[in-house]
N, C-alpha and C. Protein backbone atom coordinates (compact mmCIF):
# COMPACT_ATOMS: atom_id res chain seq x y z
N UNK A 1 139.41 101.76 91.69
CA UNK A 1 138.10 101.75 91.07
C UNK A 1 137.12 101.07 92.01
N UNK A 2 136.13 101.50 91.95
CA UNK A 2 135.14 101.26 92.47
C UNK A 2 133.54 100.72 91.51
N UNK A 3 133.01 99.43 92.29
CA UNK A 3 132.07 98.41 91.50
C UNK A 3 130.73 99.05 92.43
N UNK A 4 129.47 99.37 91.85
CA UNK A 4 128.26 99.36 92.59
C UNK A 4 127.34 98.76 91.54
N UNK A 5 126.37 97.94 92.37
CA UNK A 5 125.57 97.66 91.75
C UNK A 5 123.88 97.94 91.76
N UNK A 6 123.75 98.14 90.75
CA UNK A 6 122.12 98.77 90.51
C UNK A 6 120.79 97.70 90.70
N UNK A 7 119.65 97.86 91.36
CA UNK A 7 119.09 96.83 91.81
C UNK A 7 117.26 97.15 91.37
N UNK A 8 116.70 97.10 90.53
CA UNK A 8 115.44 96.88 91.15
C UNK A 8 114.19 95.86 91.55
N UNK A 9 113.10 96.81 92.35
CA UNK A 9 112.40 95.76 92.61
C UNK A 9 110.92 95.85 91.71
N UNK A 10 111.19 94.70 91.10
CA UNK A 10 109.62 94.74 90.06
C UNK A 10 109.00 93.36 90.52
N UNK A 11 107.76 93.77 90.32
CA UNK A 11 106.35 92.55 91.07
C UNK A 11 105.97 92.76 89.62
N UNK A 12 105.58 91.40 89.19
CA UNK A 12 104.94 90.79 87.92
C UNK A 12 103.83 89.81 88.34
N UNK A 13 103.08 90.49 87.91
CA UNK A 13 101.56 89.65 87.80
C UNK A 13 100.64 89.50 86.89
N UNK A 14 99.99 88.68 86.81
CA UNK A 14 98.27 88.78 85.70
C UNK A 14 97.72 89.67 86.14
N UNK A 15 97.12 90.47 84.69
CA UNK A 15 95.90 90.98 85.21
C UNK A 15 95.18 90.79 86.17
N UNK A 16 94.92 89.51 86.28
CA UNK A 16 93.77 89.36 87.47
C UNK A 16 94.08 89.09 88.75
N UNK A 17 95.11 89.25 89.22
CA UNK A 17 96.19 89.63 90.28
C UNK A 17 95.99 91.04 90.63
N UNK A 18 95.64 91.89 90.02
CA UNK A 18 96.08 93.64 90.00
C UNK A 18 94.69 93.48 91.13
N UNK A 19 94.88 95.13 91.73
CA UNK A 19 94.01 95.23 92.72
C UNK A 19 92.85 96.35 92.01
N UNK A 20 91.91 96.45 92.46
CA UNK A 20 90.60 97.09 91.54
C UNK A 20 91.12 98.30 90.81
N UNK A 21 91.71 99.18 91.96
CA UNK A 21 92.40 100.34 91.36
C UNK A 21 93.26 100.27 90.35
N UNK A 22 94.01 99.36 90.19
CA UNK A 22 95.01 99.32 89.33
C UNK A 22 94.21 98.50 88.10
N UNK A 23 93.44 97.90 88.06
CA UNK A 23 92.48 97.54 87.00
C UNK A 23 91.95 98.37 86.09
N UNK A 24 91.25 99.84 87.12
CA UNK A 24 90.63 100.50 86.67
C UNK A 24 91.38 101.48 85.76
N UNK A 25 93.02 101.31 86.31
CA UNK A 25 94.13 102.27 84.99
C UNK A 25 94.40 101.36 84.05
N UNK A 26 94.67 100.18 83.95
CA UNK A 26 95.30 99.60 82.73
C UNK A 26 93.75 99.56 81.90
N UNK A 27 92.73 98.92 82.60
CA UNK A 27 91.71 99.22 81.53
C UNK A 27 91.55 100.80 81.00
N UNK A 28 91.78 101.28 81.15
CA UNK A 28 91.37 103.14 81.00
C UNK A 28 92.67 103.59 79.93
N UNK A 29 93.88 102.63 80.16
CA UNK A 29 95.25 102.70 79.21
C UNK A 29 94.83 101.93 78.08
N UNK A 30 94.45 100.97 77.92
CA UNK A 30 93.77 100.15 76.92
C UNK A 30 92.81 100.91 76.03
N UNK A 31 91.69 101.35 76.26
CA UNK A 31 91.11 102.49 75.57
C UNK A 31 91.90 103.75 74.88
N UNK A 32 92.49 104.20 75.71
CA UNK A 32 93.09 105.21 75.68
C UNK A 32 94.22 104.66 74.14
N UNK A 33 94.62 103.61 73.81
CA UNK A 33 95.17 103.21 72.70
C UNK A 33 94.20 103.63 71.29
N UNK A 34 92.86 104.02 71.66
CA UNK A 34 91.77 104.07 70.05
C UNK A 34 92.65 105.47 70.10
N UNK A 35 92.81 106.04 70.76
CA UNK A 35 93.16 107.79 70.35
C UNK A 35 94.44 107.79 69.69
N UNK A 36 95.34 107.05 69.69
CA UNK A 36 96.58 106.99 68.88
C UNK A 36 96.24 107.29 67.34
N UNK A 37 97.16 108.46 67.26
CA UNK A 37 97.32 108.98 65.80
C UNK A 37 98.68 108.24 65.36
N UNK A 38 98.81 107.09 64.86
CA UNK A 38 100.36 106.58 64.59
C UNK A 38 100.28 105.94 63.03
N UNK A 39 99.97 106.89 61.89
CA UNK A 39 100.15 106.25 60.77
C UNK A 39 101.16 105.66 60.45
N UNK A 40 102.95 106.14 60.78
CA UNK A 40 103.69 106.06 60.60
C UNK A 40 104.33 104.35 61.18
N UNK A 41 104.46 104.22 62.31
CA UNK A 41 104.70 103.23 63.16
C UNK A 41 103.75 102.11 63.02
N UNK A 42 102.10 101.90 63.27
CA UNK A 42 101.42 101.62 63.92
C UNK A 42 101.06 100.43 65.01
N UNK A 43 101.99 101.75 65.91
CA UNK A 43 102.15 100.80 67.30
C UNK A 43 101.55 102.15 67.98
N UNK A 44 100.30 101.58 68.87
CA UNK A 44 99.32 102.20 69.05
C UNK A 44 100.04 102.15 70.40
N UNK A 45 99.89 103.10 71.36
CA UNK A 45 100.28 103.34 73.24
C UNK A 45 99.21 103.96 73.88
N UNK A 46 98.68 103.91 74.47
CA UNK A 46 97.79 104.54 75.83
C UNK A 46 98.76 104.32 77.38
N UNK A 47 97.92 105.52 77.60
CA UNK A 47 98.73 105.89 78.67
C UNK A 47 97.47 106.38 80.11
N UNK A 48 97.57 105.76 80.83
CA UNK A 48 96.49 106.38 82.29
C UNK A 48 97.08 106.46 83.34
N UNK A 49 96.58 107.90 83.69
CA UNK A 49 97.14 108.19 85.33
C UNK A 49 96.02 108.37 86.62
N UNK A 50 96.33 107.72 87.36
CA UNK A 50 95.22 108.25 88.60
C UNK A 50 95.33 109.06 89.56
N UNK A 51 95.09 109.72 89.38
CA UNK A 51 95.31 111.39 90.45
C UNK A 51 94.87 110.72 92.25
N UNK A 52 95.29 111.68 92.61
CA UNK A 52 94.65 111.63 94.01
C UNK A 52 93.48 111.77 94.64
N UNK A 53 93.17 112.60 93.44
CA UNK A 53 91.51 112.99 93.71
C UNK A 53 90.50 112.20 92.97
N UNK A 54 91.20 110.79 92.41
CA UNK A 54 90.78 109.59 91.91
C UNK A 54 89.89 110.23 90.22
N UNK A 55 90.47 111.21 90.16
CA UNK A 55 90.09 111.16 88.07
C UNK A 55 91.35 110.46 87.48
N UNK A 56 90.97 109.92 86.56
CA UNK A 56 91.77 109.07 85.66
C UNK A 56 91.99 109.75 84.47
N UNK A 57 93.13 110.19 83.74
CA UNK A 57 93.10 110.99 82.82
C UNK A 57 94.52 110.18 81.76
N UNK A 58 93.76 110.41 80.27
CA UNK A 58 94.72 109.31 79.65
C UNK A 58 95.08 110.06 78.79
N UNK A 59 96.24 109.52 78.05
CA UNK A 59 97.11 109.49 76.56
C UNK A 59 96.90 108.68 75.89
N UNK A 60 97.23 108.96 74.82
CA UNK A 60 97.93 108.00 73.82
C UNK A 60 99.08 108.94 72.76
N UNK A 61 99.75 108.21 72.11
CA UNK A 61 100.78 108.47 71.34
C UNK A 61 100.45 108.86 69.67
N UNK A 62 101.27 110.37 69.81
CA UNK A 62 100.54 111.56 69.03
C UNK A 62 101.89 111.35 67.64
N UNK A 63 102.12 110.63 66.55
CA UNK A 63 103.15 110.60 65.31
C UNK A 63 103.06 112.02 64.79
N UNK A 64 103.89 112.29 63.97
CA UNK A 64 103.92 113.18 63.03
C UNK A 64 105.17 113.10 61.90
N UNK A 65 105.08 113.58 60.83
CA UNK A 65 105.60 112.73 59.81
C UNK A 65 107.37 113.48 59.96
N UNK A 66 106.97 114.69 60.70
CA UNK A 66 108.45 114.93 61.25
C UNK A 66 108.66 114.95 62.79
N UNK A 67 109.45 113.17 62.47
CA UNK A 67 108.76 112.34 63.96
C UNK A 67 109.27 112.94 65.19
N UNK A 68 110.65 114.12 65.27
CA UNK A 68 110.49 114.05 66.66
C UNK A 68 109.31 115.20 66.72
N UNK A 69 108.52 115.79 65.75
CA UNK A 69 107.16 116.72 66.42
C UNK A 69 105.96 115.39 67.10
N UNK A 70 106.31 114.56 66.87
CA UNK A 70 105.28 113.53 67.83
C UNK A 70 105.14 113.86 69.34
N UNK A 71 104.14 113.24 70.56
CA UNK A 71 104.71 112.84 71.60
C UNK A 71 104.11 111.52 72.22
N UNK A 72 104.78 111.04 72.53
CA UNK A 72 104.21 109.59 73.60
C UNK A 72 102.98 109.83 74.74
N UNK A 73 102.57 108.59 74.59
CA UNK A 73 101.43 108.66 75.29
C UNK A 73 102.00 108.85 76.90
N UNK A 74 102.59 108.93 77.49
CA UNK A 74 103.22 109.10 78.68
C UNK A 74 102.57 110.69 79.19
N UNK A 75 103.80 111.23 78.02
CA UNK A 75 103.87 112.94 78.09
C UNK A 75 102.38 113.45 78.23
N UNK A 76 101.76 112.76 77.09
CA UNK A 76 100.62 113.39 76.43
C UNK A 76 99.58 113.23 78.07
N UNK A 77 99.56 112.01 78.49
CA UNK A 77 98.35 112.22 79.57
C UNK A 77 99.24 112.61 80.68
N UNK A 78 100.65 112.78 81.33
CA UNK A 78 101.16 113.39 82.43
C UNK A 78 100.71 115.07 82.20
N UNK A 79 101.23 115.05 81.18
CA UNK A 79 100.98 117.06 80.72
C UNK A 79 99.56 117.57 81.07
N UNK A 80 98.53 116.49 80.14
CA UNK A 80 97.42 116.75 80.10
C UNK A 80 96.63 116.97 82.05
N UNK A 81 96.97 115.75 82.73
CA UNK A 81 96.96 116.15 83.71
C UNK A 81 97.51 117.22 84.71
N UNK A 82 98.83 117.59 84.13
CA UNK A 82 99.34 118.73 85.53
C UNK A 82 98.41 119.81 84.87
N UNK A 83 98.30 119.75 83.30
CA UNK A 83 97.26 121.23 82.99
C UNK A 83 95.52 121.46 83.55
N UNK A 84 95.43 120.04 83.56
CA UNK A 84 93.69 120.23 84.34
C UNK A 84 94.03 120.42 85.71
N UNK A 85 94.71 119.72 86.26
CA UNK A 85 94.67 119.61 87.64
C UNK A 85 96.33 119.62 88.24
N UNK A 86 96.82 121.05 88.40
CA UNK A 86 98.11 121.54 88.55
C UNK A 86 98.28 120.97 90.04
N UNK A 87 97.46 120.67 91.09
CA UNK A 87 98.07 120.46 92.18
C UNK A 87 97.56 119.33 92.59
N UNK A 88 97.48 118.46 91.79
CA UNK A 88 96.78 117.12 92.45
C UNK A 88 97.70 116.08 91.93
N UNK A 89 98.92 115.74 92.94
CA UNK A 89 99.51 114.23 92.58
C UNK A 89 99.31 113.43 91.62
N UNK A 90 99.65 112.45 91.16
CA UNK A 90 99.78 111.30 90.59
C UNK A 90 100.23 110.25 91.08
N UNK A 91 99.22 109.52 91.21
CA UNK A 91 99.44 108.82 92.47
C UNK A 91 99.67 106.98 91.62
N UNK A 92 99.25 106.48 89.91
CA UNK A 92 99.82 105.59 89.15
C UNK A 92 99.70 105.72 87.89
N UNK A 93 100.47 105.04 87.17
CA UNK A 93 100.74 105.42 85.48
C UNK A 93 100.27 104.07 84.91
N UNK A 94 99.59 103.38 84.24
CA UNK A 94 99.43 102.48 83.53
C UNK A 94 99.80 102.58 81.73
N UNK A 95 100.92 101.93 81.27
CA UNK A 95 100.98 101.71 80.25
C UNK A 95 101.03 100.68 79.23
N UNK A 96 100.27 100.90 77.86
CA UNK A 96 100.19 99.23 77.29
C UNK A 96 99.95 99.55 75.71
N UNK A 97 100.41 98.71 74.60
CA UNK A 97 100.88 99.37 73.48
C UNK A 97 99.92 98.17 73.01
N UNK A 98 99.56 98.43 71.52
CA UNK A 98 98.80 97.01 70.82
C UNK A 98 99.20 98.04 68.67
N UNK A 99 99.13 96.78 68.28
CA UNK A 99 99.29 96.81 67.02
C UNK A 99 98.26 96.33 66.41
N UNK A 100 97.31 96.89 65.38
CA UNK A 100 95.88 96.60 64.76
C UNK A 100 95.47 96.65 65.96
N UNK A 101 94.36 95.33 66.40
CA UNK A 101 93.77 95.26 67.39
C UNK A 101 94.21 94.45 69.12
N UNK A 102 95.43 94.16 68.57
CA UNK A 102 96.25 93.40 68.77
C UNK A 102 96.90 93.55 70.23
N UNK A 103 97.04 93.80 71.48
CA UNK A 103 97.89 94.07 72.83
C UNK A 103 99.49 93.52 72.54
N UNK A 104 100.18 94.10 72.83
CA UNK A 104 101.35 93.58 72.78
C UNK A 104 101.78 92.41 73.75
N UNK A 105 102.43 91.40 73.52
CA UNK A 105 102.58 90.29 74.25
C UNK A 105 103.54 90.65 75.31
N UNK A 106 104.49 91.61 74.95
CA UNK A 106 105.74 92.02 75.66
C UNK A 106 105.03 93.62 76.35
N UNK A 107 105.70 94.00 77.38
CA UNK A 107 105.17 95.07 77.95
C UNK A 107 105.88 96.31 77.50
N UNK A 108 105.40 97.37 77.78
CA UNK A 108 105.47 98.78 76.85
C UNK A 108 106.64 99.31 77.82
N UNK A 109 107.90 99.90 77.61
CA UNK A 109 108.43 100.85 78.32
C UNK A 109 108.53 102.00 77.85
N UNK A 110 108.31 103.19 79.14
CA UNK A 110 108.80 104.63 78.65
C UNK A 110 110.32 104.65 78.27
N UNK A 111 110.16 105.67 76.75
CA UNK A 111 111.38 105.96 76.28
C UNK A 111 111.99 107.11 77.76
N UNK A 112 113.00 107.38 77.36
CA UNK A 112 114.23 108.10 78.51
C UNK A 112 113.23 109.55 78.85
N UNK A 113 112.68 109.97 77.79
CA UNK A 113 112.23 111.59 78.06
C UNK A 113 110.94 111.03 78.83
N UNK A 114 110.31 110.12 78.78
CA UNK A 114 108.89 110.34 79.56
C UNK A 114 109.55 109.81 80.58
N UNK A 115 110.48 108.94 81.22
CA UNK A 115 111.17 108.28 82.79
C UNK A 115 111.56 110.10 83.15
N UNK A 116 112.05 110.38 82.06
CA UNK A 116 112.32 112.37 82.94
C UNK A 116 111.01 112.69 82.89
N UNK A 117 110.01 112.74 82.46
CA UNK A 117 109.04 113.70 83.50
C UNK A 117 108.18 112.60 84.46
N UNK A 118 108.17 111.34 84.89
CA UNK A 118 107.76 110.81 85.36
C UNK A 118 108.70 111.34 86.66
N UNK A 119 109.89 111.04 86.57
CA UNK A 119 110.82 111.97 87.31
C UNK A 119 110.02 112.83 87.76
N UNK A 120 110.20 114.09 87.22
CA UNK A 120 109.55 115.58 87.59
C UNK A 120 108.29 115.60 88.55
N UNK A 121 107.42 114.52 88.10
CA UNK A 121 106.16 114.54 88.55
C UNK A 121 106.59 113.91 90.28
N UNK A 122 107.27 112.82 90.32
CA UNK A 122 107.33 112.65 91.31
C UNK A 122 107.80 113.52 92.14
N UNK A 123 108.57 114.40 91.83
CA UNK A 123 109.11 115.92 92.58
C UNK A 123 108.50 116.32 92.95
N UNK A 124 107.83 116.65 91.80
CA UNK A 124 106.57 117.66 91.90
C UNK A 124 105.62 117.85 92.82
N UNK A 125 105.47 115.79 92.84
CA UNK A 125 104.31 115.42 94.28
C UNK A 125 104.85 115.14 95.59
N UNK A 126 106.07 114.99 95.12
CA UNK A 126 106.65 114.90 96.85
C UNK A 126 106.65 112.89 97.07
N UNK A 127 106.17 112.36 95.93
CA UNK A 127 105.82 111.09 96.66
C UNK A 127 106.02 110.30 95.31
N UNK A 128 106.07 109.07 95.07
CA UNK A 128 106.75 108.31 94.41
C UNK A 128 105.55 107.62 93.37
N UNK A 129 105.30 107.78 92.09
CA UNK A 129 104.32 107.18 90.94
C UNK A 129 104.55 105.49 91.04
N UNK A 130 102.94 104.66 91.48
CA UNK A 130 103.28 103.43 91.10
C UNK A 130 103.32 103.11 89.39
N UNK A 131 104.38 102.63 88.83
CA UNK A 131 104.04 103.03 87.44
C UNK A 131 104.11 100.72 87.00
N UNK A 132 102.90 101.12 86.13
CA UNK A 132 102.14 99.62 85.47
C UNK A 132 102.61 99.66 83.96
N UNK A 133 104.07 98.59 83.89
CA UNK A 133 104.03 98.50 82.50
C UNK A 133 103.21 97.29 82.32
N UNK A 134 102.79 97.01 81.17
CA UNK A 134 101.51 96.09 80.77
C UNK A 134 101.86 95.22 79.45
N UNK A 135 101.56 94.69 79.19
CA UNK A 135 101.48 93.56 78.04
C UNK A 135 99.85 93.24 78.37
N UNK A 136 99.65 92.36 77.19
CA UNK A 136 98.45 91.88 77.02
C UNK A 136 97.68 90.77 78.17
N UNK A 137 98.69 90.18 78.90
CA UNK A 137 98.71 89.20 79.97
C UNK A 137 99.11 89.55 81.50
N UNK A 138 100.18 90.59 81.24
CA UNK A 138 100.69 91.29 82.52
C UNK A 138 101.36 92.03 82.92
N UNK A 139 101.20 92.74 84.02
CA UNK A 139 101.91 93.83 84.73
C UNK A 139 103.10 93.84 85.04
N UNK A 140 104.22 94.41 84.52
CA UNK A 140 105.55 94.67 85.74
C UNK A 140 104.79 95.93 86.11
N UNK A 141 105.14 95.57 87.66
CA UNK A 141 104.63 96.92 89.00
C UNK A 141 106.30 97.37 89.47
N UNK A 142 106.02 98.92 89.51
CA UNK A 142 107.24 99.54 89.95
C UNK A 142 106.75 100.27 91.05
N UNK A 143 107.24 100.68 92.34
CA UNK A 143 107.02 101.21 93.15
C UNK A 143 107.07 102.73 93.02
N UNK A 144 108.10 103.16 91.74
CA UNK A 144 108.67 104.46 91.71
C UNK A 144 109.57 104.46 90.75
N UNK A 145 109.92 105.70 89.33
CA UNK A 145 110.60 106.28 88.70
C UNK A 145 112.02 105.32 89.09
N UNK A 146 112.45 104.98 90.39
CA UNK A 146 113.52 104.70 90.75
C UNK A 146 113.91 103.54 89.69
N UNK A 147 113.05 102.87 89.77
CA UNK A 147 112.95 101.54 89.14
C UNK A 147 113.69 101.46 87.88
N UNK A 148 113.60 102.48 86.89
CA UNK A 148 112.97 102.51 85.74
C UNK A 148 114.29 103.81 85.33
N UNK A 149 114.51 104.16 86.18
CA UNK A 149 115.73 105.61 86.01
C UNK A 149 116.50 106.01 87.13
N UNK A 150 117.57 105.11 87.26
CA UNK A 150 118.65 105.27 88.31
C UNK A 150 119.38 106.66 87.85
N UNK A 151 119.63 107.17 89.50
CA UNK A 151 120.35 108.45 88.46
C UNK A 151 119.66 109.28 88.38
N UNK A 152 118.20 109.65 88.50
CA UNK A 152 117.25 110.53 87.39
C UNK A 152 117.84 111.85 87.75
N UNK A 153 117.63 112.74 87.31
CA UNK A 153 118.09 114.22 86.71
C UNK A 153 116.71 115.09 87.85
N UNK A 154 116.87 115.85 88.63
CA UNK A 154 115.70 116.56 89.43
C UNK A 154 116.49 118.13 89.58
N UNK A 155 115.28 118.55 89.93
CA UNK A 155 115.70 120.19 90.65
C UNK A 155 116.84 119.92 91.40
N UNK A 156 116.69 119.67 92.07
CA UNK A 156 117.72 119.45 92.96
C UNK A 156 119.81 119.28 92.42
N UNK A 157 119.35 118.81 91.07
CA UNK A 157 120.56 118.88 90.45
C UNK A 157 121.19 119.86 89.93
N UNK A 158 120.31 121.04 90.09
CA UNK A 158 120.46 122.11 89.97
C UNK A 158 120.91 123.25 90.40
N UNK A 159 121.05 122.49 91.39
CA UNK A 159 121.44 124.03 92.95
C UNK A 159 122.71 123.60 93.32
């Protein structure tokens, strides 16, 4: 038998640590929380991505009372983006969840299906999503999907 061990590297900072760009997604993920339809839960998610061609395009997290017809704010602004803009990278993901008005103290992670298309996307672009989980105080920074989904599932697993 054989032992390996799994490693990542996450940078944690304050907000006010983040660099302008990355400001300009977690604030834009923060908003992006009024659009949450979550009667059910109400744990509100926004979700922002910054393209390459520097538009910022967001989610939030869509309930429905037959919950797996919901989708996460992840999906909702990755999708939304490859449909406006099919060939323009994604170049970071900012995510951050709040209850009432409330930010969550603890930071938001993607469930398993949005780490698979965060996956995809990075395929897709050839190049690796900085992805911003968030709490109300601070960032874990991931360099890449890697972080976050050892293992991940790609085209490539396919052939």
């Amino acid at each position: 038998m054989k032992t390996i061990e799994i490693a990542a590297k996450i940078r944690i900072c304050s907000h006010i640590e983040l660099t302008d760009e990355q400001k300009s997604v977690v604030e834009a993920a923060k908003k992006a929380t009024s659009g949450s339809y979550s009667p059910y839960s109400h744990f509100k998610v926004g979700a922002a991505v910054l393209l390459a061609n520097g538009e910022i395009i967001t989610g939030s997290n869509q309930e429905n009372a037959a919950y797996p017809s919901g989708l996460c704010a992840e999906r909702t602004a990755i999708f939304y983006a490859g449909a406006r803009f099919p060939d323009v990278p994604i170049r970071k993901l900012a995510i951050i969840s709040r209850t009432g008005d409330v930010f969550g103290s603890e930071i938001c992670s993607p469930c398993g299906a949005c780490r698979q298309v965060i996956c995809e996307s990075e395929v897709r672009a050839g190049a690796p999503i900085e992805i911003l989980l968030c709490s109300a105080d601070e960032a874990y920074i991931f360099d890449g999907i890697e972080g976050l989904l050892p293992f991940g599932f790609s085209g490539k697993d396919l052939k």
